[in-house]
C-alpha atoms as a PDB file:
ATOM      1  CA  UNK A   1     -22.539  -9.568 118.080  1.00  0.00           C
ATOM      2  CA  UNK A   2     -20.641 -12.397 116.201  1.00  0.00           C
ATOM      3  CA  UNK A   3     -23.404 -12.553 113.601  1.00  0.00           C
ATOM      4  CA  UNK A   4     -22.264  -8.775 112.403  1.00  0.00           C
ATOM      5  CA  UNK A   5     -18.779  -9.477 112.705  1.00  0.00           C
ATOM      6  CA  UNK A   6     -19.204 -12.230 110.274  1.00  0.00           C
ATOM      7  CA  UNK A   7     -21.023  -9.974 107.530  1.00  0.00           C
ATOM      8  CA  UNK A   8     -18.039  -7.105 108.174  1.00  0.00           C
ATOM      9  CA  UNK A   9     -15.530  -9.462 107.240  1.00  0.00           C
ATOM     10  CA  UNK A  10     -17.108 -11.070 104.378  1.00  0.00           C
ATOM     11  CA  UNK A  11     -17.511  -7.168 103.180  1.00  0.00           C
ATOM     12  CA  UNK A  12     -14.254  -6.132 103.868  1.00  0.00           C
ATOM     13  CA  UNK A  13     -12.050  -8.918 102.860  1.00  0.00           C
ATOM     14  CA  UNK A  14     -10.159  -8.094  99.413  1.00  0.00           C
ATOM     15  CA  UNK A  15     -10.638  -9.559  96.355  1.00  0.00           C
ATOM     16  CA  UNK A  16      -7.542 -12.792  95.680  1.00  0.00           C
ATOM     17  CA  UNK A  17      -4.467 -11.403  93.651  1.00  0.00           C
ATOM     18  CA  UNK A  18      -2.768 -13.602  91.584  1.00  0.00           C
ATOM     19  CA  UNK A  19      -3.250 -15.779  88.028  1.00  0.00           C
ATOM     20  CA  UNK A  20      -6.862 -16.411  88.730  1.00  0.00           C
ATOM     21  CA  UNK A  21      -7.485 -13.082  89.450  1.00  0.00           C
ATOM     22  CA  UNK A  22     -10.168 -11.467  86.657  1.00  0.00           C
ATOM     23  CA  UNK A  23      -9.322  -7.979  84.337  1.00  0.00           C
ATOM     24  CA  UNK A  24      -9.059  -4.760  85.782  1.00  0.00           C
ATOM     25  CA  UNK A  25     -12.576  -3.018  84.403  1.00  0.00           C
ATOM     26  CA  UNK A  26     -10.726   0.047  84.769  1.00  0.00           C
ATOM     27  CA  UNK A  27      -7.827  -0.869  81.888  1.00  0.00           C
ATOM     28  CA  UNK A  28      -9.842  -3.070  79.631  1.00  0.00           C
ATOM     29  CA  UNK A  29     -10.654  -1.430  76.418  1.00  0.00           C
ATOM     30  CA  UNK A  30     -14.109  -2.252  74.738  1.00  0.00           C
ATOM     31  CA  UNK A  31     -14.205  -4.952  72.144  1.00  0.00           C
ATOM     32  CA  UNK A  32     -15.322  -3.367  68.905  1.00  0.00           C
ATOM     33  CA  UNK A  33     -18.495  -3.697  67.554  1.00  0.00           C
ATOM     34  CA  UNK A  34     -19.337  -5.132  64.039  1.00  0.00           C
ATOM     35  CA  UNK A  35     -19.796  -1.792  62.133  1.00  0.00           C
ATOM     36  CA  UNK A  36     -16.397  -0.943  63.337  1.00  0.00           C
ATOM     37  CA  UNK A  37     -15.229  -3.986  61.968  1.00  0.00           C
ATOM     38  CA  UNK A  38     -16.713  -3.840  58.843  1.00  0.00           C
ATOM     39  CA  UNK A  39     -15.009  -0.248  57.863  1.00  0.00           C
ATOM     40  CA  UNK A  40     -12.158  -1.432  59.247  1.00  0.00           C
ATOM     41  CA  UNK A  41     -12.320  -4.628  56.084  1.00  0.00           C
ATOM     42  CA  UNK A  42     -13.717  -1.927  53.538  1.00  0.00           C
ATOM     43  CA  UNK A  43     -10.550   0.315  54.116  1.00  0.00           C
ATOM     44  CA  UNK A  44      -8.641  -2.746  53.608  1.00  0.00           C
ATOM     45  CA  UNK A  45      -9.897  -3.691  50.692  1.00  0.00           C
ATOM     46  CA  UNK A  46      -9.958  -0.155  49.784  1.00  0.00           C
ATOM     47  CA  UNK A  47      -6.280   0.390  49.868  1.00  0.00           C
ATOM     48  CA  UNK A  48      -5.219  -2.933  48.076  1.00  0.00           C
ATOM     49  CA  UNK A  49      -7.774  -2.049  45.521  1.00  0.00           C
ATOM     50  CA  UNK A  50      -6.831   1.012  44.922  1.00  0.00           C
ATOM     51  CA  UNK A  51      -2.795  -0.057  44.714  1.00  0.00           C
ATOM     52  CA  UNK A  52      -4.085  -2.708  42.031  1.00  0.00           C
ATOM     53  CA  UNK A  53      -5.699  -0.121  39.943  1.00  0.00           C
ATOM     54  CA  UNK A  54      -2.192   1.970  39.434  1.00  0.00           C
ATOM     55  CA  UNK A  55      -0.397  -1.013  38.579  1.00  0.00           C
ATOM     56  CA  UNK A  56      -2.490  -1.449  36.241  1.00  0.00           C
ATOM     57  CA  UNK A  57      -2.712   1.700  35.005  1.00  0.00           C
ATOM     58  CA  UNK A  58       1.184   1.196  34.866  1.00  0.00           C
ATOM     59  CA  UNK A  59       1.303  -1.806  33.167  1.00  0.00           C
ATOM     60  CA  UNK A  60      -1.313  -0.618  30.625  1.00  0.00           C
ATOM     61  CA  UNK A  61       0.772   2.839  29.846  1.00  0.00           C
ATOM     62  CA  UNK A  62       4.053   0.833  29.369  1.00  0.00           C
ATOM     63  CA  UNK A  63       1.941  -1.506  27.181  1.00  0.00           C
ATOM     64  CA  UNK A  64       0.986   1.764  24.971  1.00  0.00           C
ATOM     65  CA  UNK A  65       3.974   3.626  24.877  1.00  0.00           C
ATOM     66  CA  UNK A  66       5.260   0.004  23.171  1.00  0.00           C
ATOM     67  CA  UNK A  67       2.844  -0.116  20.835  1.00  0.00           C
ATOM     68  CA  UNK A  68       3.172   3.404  19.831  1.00  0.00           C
ATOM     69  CA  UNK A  69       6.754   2.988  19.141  1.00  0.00           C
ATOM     70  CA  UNK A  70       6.604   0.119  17.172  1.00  0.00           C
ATOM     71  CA  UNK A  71       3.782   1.935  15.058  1.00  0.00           C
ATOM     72  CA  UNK A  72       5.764   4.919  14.553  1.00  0.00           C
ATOM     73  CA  UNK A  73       8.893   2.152  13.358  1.00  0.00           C
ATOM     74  CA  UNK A  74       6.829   0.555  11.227  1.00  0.00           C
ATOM     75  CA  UNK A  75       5.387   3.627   9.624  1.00  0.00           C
ATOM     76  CA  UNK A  76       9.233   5.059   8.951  1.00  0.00           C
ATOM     77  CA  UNK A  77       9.788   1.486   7.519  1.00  0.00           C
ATOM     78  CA  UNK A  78       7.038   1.635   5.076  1.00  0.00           C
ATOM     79  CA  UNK A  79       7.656   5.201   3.945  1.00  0.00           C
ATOM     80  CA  UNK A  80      11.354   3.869   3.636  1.00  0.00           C
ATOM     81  CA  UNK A  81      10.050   1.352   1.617  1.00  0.00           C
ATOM     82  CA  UNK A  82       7.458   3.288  -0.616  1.00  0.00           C
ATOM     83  CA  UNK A  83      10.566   5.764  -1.006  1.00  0.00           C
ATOM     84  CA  UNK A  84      12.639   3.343  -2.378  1.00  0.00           C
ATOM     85  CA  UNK A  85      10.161   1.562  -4.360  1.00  0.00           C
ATOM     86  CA  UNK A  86       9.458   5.305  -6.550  1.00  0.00           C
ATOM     87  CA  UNK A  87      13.338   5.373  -7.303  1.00  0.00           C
ATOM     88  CA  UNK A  88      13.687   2.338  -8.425  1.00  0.00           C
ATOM     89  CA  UNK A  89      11.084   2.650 -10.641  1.00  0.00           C
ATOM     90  CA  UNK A  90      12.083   5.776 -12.370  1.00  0.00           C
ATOM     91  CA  UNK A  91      15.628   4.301 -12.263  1.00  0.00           C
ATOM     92  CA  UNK A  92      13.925   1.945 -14.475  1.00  0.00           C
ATOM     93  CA  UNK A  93      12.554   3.924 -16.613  1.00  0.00           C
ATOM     94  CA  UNK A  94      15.376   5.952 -17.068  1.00  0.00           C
ATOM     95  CA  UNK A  95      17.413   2.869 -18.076  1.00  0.00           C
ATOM     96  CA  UNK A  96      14.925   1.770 -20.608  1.00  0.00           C
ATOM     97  CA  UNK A  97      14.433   5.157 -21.972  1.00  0.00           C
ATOM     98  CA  UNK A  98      17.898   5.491 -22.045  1.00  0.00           C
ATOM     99  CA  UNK A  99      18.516   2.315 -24.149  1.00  0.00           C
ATOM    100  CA  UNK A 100      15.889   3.275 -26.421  1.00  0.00           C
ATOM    101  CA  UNK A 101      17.325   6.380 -27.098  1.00  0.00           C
ATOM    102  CA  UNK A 102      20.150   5.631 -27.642  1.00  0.00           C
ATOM    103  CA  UNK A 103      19.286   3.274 -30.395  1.00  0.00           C
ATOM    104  CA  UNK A 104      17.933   6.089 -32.580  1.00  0.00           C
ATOM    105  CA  UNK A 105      20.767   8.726 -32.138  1.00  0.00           C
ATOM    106  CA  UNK A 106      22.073   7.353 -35.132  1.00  0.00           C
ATOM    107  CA  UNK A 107      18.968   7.553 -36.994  1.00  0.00           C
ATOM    108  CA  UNK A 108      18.873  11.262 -35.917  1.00  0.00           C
ATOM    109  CA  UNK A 109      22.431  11.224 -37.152  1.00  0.00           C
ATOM    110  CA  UNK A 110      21.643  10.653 -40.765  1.00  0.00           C
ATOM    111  CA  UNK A 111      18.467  12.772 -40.309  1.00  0.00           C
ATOM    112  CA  UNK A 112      20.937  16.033 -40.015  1.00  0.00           C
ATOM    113  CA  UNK A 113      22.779  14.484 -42.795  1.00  0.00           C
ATOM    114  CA  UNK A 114      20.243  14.218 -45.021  1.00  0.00           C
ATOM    115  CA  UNK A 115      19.380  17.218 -44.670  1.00  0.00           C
ATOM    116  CA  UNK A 116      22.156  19.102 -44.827  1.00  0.00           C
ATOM    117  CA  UNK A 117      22.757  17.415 -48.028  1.00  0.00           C
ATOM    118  CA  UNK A 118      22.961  19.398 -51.556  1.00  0.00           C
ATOM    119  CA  UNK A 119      22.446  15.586 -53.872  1.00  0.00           C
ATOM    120  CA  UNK A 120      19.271  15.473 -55.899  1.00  0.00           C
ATOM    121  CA  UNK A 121      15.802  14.708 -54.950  1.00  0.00           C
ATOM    122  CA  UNK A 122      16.158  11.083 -55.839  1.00  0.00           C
ATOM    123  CA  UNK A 123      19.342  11.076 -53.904  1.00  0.00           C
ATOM    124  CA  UNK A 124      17.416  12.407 -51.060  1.00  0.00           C
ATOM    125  CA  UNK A 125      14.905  10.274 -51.889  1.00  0.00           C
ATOM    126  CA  UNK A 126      17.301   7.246 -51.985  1.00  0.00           C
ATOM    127  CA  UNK A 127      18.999   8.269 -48.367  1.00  0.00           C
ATOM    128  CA  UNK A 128      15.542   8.900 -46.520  1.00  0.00           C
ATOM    129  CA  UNK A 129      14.512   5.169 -47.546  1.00  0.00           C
ATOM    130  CA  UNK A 130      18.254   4.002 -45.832  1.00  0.00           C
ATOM    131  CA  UNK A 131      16.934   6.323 -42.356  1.00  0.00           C
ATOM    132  CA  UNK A 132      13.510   4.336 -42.178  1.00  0.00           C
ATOM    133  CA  UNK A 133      15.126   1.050 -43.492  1.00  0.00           C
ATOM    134  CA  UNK A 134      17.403   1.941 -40.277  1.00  0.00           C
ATOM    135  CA  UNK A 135      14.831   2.705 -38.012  1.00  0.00           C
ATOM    136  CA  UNK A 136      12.855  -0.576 -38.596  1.00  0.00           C
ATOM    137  CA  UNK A 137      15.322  -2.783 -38.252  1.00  0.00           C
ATOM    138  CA  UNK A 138      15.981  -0.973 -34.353  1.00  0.00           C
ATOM    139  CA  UNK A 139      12.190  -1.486 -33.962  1.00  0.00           C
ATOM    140  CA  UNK A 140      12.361  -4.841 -34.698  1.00  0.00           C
ATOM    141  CA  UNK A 141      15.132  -5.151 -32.451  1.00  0.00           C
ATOM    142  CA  UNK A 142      12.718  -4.289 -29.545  1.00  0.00           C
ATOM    143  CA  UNK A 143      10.057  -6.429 -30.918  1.00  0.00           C
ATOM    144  CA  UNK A 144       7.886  -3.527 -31.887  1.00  0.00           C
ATOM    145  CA  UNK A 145       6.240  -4.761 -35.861  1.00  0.00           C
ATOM    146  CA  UNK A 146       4.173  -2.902 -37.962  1.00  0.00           C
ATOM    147  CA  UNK A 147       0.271  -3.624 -38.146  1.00  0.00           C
ATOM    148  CA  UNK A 148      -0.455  -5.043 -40.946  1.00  0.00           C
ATOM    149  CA  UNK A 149      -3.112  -3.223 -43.493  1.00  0.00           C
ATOM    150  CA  UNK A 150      -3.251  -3.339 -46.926  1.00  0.00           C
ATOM    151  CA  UNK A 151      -4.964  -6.492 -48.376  1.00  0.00           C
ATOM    152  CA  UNK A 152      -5.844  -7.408 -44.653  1.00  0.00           C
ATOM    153  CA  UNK A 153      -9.718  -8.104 -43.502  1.00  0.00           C
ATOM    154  CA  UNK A 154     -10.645  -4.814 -41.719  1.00  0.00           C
ATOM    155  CA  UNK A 155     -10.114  -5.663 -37.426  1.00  0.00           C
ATOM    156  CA  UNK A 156     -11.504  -2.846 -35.519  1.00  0.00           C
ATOM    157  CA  UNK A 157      -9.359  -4.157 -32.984  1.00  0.00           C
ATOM    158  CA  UNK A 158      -6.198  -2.877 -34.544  1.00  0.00           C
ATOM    159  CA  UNK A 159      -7.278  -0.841 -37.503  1.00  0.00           C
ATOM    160  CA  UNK A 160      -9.252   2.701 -37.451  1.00  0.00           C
ATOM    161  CA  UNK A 161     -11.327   3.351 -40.422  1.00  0.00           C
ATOM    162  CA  UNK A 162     -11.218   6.796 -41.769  1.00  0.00           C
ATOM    163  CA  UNK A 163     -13.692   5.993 -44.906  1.00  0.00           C
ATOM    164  CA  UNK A 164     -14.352   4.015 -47.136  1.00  0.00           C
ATOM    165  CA  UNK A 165     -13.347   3.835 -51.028  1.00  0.00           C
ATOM    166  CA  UNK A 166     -14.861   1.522 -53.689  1.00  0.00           C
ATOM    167  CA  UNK A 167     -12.287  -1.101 -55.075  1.00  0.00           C
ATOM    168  CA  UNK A 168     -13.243  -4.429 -57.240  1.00  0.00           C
ATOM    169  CA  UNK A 169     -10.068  -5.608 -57.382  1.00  0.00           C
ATOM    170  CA  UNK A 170     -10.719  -6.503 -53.216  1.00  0.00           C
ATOM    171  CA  UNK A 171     -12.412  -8.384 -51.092  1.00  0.00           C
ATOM    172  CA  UNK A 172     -15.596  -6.523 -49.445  1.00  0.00           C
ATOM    173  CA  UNK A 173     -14.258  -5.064 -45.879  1.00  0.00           C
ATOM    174  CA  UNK A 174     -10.725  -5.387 -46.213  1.00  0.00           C
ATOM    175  CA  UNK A 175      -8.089  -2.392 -46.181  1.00  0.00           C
ATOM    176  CA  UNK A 176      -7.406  -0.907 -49.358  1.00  0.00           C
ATOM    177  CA  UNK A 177      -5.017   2.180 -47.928  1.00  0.00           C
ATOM    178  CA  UNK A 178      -2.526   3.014 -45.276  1.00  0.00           C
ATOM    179  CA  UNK A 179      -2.969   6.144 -44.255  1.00  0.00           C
ATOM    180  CA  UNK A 180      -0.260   5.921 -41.060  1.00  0.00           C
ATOM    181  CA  UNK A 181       1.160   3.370 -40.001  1.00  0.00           C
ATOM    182  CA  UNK A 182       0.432   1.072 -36.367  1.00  0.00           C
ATOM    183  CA  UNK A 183       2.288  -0.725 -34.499  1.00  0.00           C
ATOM    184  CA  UNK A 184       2.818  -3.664 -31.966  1.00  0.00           C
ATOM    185  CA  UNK A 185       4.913  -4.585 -28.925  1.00  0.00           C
ATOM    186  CA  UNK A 186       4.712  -7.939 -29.239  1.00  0.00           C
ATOM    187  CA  UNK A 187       0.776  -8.582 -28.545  1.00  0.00           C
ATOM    188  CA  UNK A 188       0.324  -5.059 -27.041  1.00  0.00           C
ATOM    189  CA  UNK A 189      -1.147  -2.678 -29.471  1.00  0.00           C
ATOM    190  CA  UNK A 190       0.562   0.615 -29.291  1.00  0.00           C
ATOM    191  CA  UNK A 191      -1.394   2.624 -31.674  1.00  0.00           C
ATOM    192  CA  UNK A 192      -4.081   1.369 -34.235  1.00  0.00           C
ATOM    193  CA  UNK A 193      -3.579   1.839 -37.894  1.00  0.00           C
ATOM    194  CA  UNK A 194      -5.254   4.405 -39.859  1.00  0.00           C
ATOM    195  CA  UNK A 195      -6.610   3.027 -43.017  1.00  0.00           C
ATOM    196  CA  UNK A 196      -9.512   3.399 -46.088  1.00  0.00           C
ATOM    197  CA  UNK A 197     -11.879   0.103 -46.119  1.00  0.00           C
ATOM    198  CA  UNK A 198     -12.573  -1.211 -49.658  1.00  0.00           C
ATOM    199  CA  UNK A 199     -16.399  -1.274 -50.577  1.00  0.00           C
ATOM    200  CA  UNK A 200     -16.595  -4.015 -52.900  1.00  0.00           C
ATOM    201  CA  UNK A 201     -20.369  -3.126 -55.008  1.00  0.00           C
ATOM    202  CA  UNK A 202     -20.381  -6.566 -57.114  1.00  0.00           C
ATOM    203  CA  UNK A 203     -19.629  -8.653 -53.446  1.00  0.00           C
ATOM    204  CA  UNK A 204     -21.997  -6.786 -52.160  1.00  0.00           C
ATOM    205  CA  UNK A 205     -24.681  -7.484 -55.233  1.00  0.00           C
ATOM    206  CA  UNK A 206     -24.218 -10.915 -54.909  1.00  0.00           C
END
């Protein structure tokens, strides 16, 4: 009888309550397992990834619409330029067309004059030689000179042989006519001479 009473007791008796006491099994939630924890790192990493990439994508729009703007400046500013560069170019021009011309409305002034004029030929004569006297002395003024010819050793490079005519009072190869006239800008050629070369035959025999 005791020996049953024992084993009832030892049954019965409830479990110590207190700060010792162990969980209850029937509020614990289960500790997750590693794949759980693993998604849970990858969604993590997912979202700050993901943030990242559109500030970014921010940064790199601002960056363009900069860029774009200062391209579209700097075009304006170059066609500004160009623009400006044309005018004052034909302003230029202009000026020094202007000054030329301006030289020779005199010379067209005694042009009309001469024409209009009832003297005789050698008065005619007399005035046109004043015009061209005139006119030379403004080309000189703007350092344009006359090519020389006649008597001069033929130079392709600023004579233009239209023939040939036989002279033995010259030298073989050197201009014996001046057919029109060329001239210089300083060293610049503006037009070549046109002129007959002299074909000496006793140079030439000897």
């Amino acid at each position: 009888m005791w020996k049953k009473k024992t084993e009832l007791t030892e049954v019965d008796a409830p479990e110590p309550q207190g700060e010792g006491a162990g969980p209850d099994p029937a509020t614990e939630l289960p500790a997750p397992t590693a794949e759980e924890e693993v998604e849970d790192q990858l969604e993590g990493a997912g979202d700050g990834t993901q943030q990242g990439t559109q500030t970014q994508l921010e940064q790199l729009t601002a960056e363009r619409d900069r860029l774009l703007d200062r391209l579209a400046r700097l075009q304006a500013e170059f066609e500004n330029a160009r623009k400006r560069a044309e005018r004052e170019r034909a302003d230029q021009r202009d000026f020094v067309t202007a000054s030329a011309v301006e030289q020779f409305l005199p010379v067209v002034d005694n042009f009309e004059l001469a024409l209009k004029s009832t003297g005789t030929e050698k008065q005619l004569r007399s005035g046109v030689s004043l015009i061209v006297k005139q006119m030379e002395e403004i080309l000189e003024k703007m350092q344009v000179k006359a090519v020389p010819t006649v008597g001069e050793l033929f130079d392709p490079r600023v004579h233009e042989a239209l023939g040939t005519v036989e002279r033995d009072d010259l030298p073989d190869q050197h201009v014996a006519e001046e057919v029109r006239r060329g001239y210089k800008i300083r060293e610049r050629l503006l037009r070549p001479a046109l002129v007959r070369v002299a074909h000496n035959p006793k140079q030439v025999s000897e």
